[in-house]
N, C-alpha and C. Protein backbone atom coordinates (compact mmCIF):
# COMPACT_ATOMS: atom_id res chain seq x y z
N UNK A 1 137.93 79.57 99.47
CA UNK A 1 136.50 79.72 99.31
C UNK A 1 135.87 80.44 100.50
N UNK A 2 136.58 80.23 101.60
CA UNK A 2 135.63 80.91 102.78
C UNK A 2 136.11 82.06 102.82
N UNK A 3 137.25 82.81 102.27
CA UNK A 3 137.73 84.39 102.67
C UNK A 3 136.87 84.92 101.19
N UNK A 4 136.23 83.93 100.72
CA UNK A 4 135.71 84.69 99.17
C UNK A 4 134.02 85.25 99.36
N UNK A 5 133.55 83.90 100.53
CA UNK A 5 132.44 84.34 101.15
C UNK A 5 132.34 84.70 101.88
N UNK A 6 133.18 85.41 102.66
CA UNK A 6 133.37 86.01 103.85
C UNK A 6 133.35 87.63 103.13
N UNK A 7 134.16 87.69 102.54
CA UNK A 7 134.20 89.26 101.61
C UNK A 7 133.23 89.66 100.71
N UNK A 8 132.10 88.45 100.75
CA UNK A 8 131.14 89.10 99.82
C UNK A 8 129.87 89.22 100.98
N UNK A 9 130.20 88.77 101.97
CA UNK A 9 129.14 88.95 103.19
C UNK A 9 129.82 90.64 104.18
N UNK A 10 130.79 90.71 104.25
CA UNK A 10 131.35 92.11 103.92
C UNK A 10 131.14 93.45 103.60
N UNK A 11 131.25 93.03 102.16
CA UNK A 11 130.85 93.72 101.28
C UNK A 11 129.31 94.09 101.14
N UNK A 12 128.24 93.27 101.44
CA UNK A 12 127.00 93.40 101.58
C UNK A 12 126.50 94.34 102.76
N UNK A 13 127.15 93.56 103.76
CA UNK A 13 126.91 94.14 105.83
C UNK A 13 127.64 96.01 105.39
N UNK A 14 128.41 95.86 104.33
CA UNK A 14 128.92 97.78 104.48
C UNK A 14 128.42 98.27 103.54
N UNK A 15 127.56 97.55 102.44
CA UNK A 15 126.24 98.31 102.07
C UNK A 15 125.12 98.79 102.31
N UNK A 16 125.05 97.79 103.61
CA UNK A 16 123.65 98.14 104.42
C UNK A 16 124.04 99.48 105.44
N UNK A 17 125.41 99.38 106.17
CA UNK A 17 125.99 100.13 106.86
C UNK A 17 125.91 101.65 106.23
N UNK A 18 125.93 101.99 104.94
CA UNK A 18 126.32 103.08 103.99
C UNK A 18 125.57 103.28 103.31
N UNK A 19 123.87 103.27 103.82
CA UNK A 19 122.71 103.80 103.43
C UNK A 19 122.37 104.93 103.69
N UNK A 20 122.20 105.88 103.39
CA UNK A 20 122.04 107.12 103.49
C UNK A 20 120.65 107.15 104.66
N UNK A 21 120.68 107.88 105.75
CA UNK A 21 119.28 107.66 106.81
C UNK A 21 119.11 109.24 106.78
N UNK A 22 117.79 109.69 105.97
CA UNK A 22 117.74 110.99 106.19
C UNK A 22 116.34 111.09 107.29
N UNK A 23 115.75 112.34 106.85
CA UNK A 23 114.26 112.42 106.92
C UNK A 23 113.20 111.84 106.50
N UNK A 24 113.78 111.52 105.54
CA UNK A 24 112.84 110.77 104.50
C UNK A 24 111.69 109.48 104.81
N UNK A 25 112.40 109.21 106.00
CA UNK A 25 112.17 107.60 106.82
C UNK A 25 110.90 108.20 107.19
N UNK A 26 111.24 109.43 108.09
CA UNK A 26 110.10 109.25 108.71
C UNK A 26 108.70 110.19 108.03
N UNK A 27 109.36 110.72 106.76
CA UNK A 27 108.16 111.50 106.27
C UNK A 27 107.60 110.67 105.31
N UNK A 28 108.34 109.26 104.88
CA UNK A 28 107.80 108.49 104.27
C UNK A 28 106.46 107.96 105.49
N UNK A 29 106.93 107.27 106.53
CA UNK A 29 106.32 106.65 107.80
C UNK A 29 104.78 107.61 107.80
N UNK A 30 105.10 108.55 108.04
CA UNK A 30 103.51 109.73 107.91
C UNK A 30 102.97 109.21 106.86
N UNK A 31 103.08 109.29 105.77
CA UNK A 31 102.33 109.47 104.60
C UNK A 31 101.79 108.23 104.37
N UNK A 32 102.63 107.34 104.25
CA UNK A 32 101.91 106.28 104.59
C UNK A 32 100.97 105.61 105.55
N UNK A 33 101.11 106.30 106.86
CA UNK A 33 100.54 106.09 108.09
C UNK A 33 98.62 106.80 107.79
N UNK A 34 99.20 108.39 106.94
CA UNK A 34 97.98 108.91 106.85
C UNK A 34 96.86 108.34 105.97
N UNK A 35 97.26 107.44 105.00
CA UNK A 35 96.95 107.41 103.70
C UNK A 35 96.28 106.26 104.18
N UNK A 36 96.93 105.25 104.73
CA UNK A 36 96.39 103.62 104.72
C UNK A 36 95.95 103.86 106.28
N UNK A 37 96.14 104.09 107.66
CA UNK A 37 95.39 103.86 108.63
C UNK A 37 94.68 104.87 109.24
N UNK A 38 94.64 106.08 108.13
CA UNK A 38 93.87 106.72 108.38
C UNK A 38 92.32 107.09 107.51
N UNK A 39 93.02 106.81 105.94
CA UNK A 39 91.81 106.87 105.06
C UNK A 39 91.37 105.62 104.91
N UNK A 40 92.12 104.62 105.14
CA UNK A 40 91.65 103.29 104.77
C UNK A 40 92.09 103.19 103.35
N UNK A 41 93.23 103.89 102.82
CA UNK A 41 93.71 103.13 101.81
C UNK A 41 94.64 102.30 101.71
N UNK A 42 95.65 101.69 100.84
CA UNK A 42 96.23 100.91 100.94
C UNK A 42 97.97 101.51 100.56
N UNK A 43 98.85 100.19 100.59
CA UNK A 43 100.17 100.68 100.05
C UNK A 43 100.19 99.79 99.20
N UNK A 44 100.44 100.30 97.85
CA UNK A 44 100.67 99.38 96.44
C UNK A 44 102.68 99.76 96.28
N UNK A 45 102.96 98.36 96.21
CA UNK A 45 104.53 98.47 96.05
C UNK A 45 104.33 97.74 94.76
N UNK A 46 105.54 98.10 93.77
CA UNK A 46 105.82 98.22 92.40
C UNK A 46 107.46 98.01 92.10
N UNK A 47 107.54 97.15 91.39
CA UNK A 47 108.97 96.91 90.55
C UNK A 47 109.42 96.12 90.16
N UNK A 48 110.20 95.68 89.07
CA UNK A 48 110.41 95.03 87.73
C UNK A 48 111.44 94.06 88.29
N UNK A 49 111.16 92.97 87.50
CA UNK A 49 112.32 91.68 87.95
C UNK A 49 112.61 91.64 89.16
N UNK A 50 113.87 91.34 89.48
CA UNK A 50 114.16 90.59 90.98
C UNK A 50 114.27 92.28 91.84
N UNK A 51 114.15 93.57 92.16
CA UNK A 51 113.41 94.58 92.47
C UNK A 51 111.88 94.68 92.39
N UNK A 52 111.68 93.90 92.07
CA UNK A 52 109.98 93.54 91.99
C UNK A 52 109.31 92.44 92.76
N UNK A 53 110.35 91.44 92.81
CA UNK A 53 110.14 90.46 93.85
C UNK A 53 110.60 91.12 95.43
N UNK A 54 111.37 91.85 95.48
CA UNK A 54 111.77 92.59 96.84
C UNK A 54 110.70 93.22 97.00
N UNK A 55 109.79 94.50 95.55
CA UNK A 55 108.59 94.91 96.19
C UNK A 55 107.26 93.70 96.79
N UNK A 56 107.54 93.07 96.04
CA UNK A 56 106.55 91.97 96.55
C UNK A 56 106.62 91.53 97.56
N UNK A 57 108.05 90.86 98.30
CA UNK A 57 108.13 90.68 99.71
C UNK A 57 108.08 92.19 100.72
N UNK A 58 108.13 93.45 100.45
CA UNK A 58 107.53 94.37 101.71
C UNK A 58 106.01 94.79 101.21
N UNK A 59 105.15 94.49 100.55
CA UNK A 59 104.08 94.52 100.70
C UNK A 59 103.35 93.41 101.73
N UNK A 60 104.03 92.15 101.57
CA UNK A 60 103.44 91.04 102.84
C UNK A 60 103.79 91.51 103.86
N UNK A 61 105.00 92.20 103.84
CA UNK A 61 105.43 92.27 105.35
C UNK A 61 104.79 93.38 105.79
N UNK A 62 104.25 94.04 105.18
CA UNK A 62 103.13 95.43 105.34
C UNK A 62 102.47 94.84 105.78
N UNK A 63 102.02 93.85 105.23
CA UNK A 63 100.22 93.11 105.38
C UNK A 63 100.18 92.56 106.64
N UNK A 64 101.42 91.65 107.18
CA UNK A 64 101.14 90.97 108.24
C UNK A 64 101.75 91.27 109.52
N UNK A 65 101.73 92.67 109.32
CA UNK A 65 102.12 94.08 110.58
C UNK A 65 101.09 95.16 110.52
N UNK A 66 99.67 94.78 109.68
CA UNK A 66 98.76 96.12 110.63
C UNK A 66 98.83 96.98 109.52
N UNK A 67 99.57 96.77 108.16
CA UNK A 67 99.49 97.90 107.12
C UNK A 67 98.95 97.37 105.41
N UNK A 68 97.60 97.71 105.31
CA UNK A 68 96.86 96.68 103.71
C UNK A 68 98.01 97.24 103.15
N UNK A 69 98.70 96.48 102.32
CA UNK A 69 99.79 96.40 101.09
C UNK A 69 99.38 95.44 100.27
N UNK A 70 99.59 95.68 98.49
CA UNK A 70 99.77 94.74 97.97
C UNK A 70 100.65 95.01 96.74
N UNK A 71 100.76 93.78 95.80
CA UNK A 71 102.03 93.83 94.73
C UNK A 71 101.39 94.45 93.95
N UNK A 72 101.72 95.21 92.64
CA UNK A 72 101.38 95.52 91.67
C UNK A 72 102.27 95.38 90.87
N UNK A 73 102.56 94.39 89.95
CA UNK A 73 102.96 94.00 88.61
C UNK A 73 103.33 95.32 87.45
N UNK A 74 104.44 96.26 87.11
CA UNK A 74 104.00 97.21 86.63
C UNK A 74 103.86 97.08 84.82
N UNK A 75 104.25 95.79 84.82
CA UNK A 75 103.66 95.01 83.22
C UNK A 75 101.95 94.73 82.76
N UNK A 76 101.64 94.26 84.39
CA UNK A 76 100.26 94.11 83.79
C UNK A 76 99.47 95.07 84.54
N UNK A 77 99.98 96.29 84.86
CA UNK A 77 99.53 97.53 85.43
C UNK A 77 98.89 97.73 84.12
N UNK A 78 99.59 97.36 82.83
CA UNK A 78 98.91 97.99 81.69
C UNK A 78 97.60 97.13 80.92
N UNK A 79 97.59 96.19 82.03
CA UNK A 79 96.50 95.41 81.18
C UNK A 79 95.51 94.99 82.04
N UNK A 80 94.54 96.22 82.86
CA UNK A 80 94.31 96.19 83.50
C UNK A 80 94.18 96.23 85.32
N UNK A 81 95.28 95.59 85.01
CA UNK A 81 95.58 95.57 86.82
C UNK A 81 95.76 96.85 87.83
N UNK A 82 96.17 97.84 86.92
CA UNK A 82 96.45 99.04 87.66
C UNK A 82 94.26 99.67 87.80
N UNK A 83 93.36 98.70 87.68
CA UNK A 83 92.47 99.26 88.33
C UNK A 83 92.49 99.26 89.82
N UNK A 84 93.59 98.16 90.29
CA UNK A 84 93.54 98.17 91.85
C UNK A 84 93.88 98.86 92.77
N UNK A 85 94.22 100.25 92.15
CA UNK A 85 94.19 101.93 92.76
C UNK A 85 92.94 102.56 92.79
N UNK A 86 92.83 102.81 94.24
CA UNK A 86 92.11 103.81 94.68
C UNK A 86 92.72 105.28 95.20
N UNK A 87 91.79 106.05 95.44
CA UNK A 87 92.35 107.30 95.71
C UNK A 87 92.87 107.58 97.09
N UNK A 88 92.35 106.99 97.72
CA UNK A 88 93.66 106.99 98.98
C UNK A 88 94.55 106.04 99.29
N UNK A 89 95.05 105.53 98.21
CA UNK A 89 96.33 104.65 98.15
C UNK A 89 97.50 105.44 98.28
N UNK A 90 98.84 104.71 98.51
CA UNK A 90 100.28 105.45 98.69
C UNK A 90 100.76 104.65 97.39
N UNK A 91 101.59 104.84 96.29
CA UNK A 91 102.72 103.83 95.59
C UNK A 91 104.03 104.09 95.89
N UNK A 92 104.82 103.09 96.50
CA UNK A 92 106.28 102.73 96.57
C UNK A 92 106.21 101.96 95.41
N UNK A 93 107.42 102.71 94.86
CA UNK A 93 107.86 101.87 94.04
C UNK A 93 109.79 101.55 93.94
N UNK A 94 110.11 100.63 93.23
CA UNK A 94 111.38 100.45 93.40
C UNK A 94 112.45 100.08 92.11
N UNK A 95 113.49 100.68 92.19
CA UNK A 95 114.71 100.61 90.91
C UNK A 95 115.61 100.91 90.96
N UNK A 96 116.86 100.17 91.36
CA UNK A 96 118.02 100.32 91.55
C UNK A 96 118.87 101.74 90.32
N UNK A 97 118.46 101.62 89.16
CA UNK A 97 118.61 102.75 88.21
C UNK A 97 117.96 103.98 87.92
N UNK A 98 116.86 103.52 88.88
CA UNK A 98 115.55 104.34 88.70
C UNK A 98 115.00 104.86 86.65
N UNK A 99 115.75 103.59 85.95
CA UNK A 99 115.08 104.04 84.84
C UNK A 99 114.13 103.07 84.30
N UNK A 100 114.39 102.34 84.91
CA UNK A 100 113.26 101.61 84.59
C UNK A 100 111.85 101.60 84.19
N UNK A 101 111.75 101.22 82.72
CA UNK A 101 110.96 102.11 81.91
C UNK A 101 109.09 101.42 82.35
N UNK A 102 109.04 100.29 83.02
CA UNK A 102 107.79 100.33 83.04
C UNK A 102 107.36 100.91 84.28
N UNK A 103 108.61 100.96 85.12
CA UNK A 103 107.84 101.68 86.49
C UNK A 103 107.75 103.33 86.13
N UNK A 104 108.78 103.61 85.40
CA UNK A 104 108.31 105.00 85.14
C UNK A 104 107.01 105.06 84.17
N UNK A 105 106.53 104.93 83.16
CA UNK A 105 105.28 103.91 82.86
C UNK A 105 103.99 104.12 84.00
N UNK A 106 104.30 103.08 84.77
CA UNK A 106 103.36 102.93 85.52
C UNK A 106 102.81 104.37 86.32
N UNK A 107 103.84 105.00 86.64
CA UNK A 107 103.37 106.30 87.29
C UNK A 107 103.02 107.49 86.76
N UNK A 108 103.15 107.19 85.52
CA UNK A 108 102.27 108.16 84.24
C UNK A 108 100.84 107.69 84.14
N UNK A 109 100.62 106.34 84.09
CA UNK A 109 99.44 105.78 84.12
C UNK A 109 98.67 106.06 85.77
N UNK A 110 99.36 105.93 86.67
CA UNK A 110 98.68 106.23 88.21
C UNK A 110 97.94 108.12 87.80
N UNK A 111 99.39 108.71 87.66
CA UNK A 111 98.62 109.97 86.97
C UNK A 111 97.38 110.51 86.26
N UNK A 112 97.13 109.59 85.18
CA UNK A 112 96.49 109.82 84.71
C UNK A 112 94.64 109.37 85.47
N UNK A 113 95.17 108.07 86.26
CA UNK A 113 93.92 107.85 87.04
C UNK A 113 93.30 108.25 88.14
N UNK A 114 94.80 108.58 89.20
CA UNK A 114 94.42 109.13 90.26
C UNK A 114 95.75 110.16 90.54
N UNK A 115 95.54 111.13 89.91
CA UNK A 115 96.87 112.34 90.42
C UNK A 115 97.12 112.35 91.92
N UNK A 116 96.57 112.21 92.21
CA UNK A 116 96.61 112.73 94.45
C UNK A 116 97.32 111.37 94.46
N UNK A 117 97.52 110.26 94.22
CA UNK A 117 98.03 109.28 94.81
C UNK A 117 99.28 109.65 95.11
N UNK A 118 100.35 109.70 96.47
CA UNK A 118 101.37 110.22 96.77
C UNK A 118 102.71 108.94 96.29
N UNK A 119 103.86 109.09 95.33
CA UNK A 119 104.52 108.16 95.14
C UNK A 119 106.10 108.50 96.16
N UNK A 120 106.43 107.06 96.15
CA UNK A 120 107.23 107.17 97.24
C UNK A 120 108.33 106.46 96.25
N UNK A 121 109.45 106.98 96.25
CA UNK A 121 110.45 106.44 95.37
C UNK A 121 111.70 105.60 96.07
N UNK A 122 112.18 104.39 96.08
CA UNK A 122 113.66 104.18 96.24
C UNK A 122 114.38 103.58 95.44
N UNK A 123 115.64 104.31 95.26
CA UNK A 123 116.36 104.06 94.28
C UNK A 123 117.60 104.82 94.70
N UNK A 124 118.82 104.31 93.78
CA UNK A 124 120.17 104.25 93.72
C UNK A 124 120.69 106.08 93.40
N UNK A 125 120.06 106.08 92.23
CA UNK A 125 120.01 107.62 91.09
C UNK A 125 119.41 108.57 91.73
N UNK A 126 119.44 109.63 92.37
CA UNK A 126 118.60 110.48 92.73
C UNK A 126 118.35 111.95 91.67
N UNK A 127 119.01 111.45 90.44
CA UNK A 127 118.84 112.53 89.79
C UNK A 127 118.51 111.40 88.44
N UNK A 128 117.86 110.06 88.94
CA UNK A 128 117.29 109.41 87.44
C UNK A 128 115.67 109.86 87.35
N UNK A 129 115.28 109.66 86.60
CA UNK A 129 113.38 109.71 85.77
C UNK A 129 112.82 109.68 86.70
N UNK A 130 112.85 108.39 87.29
CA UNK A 130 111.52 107.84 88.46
C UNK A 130 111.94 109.15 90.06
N UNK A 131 113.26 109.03 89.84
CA UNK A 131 113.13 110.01 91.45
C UNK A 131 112.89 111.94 90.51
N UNK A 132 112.71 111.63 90.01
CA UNK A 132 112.30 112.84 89.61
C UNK A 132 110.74 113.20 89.62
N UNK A 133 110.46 112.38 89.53
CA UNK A 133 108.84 111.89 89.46
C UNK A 133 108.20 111.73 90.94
N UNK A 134 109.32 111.30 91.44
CA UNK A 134 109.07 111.23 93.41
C UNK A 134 108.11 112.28 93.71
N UNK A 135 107.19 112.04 95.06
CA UNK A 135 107.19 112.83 96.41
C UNK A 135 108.23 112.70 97.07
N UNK A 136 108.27 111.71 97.21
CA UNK A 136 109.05 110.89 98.32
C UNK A 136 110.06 110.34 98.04
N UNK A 137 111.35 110.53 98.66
CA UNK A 137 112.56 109.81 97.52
C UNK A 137 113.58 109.41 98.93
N UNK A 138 113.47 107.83 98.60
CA UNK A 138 114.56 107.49 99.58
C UNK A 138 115.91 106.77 99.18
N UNK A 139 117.11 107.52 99.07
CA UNK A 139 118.18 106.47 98.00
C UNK A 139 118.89 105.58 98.81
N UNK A 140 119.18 104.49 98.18
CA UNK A 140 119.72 102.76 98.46
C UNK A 140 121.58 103.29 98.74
N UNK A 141 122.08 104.70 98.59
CA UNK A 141 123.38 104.60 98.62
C UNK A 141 123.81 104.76 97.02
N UNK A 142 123.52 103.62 96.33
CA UNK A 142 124.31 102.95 95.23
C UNK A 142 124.87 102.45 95.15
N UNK A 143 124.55 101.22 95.98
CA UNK A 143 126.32 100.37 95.97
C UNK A 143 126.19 99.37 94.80
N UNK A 144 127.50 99.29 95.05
CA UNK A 144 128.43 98.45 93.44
C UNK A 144 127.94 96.73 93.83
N UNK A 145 127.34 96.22 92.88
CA UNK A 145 126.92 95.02 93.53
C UNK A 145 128.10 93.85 93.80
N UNK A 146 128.14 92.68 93.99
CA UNK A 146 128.62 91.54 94.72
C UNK A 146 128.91 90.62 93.40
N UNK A 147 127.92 91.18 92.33
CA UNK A 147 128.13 90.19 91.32
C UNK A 147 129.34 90.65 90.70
N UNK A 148 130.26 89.06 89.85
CA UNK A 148 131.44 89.74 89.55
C UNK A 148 131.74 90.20 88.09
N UNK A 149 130.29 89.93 87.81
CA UNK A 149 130.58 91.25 86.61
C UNK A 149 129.57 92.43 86.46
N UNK A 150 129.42 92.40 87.65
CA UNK A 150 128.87 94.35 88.46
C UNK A 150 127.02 94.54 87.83
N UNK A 151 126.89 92.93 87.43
CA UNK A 151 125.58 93.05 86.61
C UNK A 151 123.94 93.08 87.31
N UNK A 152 124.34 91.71 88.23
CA UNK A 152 123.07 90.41 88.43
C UNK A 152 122.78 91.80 89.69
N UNK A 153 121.25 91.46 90.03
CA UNK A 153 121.30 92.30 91.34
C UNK A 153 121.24 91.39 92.37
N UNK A 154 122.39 91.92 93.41
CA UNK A 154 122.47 91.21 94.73
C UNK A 154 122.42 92.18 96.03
N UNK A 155 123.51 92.81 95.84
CA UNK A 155 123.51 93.82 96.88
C UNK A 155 122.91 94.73 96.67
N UNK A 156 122.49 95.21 95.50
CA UNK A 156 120.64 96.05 95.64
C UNK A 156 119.95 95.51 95.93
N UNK A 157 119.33 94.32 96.02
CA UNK A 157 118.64 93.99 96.36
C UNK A 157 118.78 93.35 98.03
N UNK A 158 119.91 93.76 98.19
CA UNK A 158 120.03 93.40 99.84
C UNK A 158 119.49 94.49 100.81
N UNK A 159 119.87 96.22 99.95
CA UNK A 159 119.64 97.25 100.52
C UNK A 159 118.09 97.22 100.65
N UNK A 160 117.58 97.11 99.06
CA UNK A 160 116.15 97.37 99.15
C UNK A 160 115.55 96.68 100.12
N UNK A 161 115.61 95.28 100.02
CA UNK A 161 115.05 94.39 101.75
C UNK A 161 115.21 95.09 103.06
N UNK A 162 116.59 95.61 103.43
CA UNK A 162 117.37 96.53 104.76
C UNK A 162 116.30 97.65 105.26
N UNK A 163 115.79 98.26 103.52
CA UNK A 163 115.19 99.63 103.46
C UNK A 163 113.77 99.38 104.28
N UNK A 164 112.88 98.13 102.94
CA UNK A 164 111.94 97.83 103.19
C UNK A 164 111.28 97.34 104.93
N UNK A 165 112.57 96.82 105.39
CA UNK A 165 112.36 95.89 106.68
C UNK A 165 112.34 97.42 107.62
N UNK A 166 112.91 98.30 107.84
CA UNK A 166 112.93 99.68 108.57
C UNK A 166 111.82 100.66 108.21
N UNK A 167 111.58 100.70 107.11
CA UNK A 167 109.90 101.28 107.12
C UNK A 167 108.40 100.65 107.75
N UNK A 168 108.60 98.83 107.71
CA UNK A 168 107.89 98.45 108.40
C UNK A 168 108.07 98.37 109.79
N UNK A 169 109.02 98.54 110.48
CA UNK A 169 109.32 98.50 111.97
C UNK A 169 108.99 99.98 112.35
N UNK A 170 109.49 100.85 111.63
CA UNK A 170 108.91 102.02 112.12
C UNK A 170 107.56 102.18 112.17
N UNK A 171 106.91 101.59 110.95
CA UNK A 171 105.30 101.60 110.97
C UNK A 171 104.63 100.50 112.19
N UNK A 172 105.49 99.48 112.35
CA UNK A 172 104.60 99.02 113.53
C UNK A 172 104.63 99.42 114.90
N UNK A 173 106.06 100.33 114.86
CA UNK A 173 105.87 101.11 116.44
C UNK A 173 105.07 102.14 116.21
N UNK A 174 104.59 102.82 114.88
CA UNK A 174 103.67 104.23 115.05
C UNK A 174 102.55 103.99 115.62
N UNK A 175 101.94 102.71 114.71
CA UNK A 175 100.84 102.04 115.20
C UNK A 175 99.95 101.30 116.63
N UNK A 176 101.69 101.06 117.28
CA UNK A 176 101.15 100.20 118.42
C UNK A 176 100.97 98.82 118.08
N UNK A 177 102.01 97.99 117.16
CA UNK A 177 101.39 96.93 116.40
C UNK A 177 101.80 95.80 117.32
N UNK A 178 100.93 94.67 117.89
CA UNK A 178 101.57 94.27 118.97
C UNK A 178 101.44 92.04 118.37
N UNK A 179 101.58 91.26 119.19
CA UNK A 179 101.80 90.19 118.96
C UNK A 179 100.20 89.44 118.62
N UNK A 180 99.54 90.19 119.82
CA UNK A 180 98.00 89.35 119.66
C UNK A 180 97.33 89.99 118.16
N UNK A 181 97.31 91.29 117.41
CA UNK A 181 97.17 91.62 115.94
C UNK A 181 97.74 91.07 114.97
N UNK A 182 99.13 90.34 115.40
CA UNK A 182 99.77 89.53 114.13
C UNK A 182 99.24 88.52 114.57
N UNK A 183 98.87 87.30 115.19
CA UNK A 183 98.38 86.77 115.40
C UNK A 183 96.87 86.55 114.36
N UNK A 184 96.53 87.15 114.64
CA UNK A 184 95.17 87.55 113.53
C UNK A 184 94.95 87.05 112.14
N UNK A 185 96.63 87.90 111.71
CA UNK A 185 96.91 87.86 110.47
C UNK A 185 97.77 86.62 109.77
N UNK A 186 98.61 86.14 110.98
CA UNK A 186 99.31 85.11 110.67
C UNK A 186 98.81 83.57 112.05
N UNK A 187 97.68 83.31 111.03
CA UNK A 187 97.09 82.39 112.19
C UNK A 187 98.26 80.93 112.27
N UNK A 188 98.83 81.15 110.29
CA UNK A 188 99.20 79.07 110.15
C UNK A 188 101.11 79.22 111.00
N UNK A 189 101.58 78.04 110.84
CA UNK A 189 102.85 77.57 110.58
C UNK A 189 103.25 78.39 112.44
N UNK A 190 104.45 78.16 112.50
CA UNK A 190 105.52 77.85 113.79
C UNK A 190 105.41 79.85 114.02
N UNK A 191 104.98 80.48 113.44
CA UNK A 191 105.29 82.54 113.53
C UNK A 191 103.51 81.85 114.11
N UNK A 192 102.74 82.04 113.73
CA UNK A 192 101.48 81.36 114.75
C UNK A 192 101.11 81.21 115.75
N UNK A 193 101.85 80.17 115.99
CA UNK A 193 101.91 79.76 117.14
C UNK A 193 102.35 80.34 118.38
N UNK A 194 103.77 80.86 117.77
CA UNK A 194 104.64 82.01 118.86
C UNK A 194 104.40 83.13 118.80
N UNK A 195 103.54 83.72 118.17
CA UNK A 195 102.69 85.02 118.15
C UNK A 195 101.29 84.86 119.26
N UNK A 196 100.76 83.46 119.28
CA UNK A 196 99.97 83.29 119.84
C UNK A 196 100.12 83.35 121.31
N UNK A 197 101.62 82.57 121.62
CA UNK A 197 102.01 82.18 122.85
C UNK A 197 102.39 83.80 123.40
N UNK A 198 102.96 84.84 122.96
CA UNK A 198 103.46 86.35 123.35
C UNK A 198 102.12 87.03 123.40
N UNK A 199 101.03 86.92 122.92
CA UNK A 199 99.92 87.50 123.32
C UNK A 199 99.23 86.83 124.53
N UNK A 200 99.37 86.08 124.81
CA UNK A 200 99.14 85.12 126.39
C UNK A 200 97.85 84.18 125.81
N UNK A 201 97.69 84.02 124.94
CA UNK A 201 97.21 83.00 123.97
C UNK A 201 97.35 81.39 124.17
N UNK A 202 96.72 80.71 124.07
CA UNK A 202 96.93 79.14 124.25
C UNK A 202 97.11 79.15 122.36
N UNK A 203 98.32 78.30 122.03
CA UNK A 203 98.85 77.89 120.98
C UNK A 203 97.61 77.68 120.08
N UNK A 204 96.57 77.00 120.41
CA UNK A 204 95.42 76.03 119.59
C UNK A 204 94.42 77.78 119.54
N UNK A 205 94.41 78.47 120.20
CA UNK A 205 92.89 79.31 120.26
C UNK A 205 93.33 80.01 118.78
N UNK A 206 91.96 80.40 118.88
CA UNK A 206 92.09 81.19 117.35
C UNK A 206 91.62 82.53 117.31
């Protein structure tokens, strides 16, 4: 049992290792930089099932580093929700197949509301629908997942986190994003406190 989890922790650590690092990082980093801390728009991240919950966790982590992010659902993009685009928004969106038919969907519908919105793509396929549809196209590699019948997503969804976590670190060094600003944002729980204490903060001030 332990050489079984040992090889699937492995197998994950040389997916992250065998991500393709182009330009892309940092021309994603601009565009986003221009869009949200310069126009005051936001970053809307997008994607279906458990790639959708990964977009959902780097939009917080946007949020509570100095960059407005939020989720967008690309199911109930159609029932309304996609009014929560404005015109100087960025969309990341995310799909291990990149065919995924409501995110491609969804960016027909962004089209139709706000064409200028710049989309930022990551995905596996660089020659599927959605990266075709890209500005911005950053690919995951493609690795073969962990599950053992090559189905469930695991190790895509390990990359997409890897991806997501390096666009926000780059964005908080563009920024200057420092301990006493997270602080701000993350007043509750034990990250609080020790955000408080690195800004030279007394634990209790607010």
């Amino acid at each position: 049992m332990k050489d079984k989890v040992a090889k699937i922790f492995e197998s994950e650590a040389s997916a992250i290792r065998s991500i393709p690092v182009s330009d892309s990082y940092e021309k994603v980093t601009e565009i986003i930089y221009q869009h949200v801390q310069k126009r005051n728009g936001k970053l809307i991240t997008s994607g279906m099932g458990k790639a959708g919950q990964i977009a959902h966790n780097i939009a917080t982590t946007f949020s509570s580093t100095g960059t407005p992010a939020v989720f967008l659902h690309p199911s109930e993009a159609q029932h309304g929700d996609l009014g929560i685009m404005q015109k100087n928004d960025v969309l990341l969106a995310i799909s291990n197949s990149g065919k995924t038919r409501e995110i491609i969907e969804l960016i027909d519908l962004k089209e139709n509301l706000y064409p200028s919105i710049p989309v930022i793509v990551i995905t596996g396929n660089e020659k599927s629908p959605l990266a075709l549809k890209a500005d911005y196209f950053i690919s995951t590699g493609s690795p073969s997942e962990v599950c053992p019948l090559g189905l469930t997503p695991t190790t895509s969804t390990t990359v997409f986190t890897a991806i997501g976590d390096a666009l926000v670190v780059l964005m908080m060094e563009k920024i200057g994003f420092t301990a006493e600003e997270y602080s701000k944002r993350h007043h509750g729980g034990y990250l609080g406190i020790k955000s408080r204490e690195k800004s030279g903060q007394h634990p209790d001030e607010k």
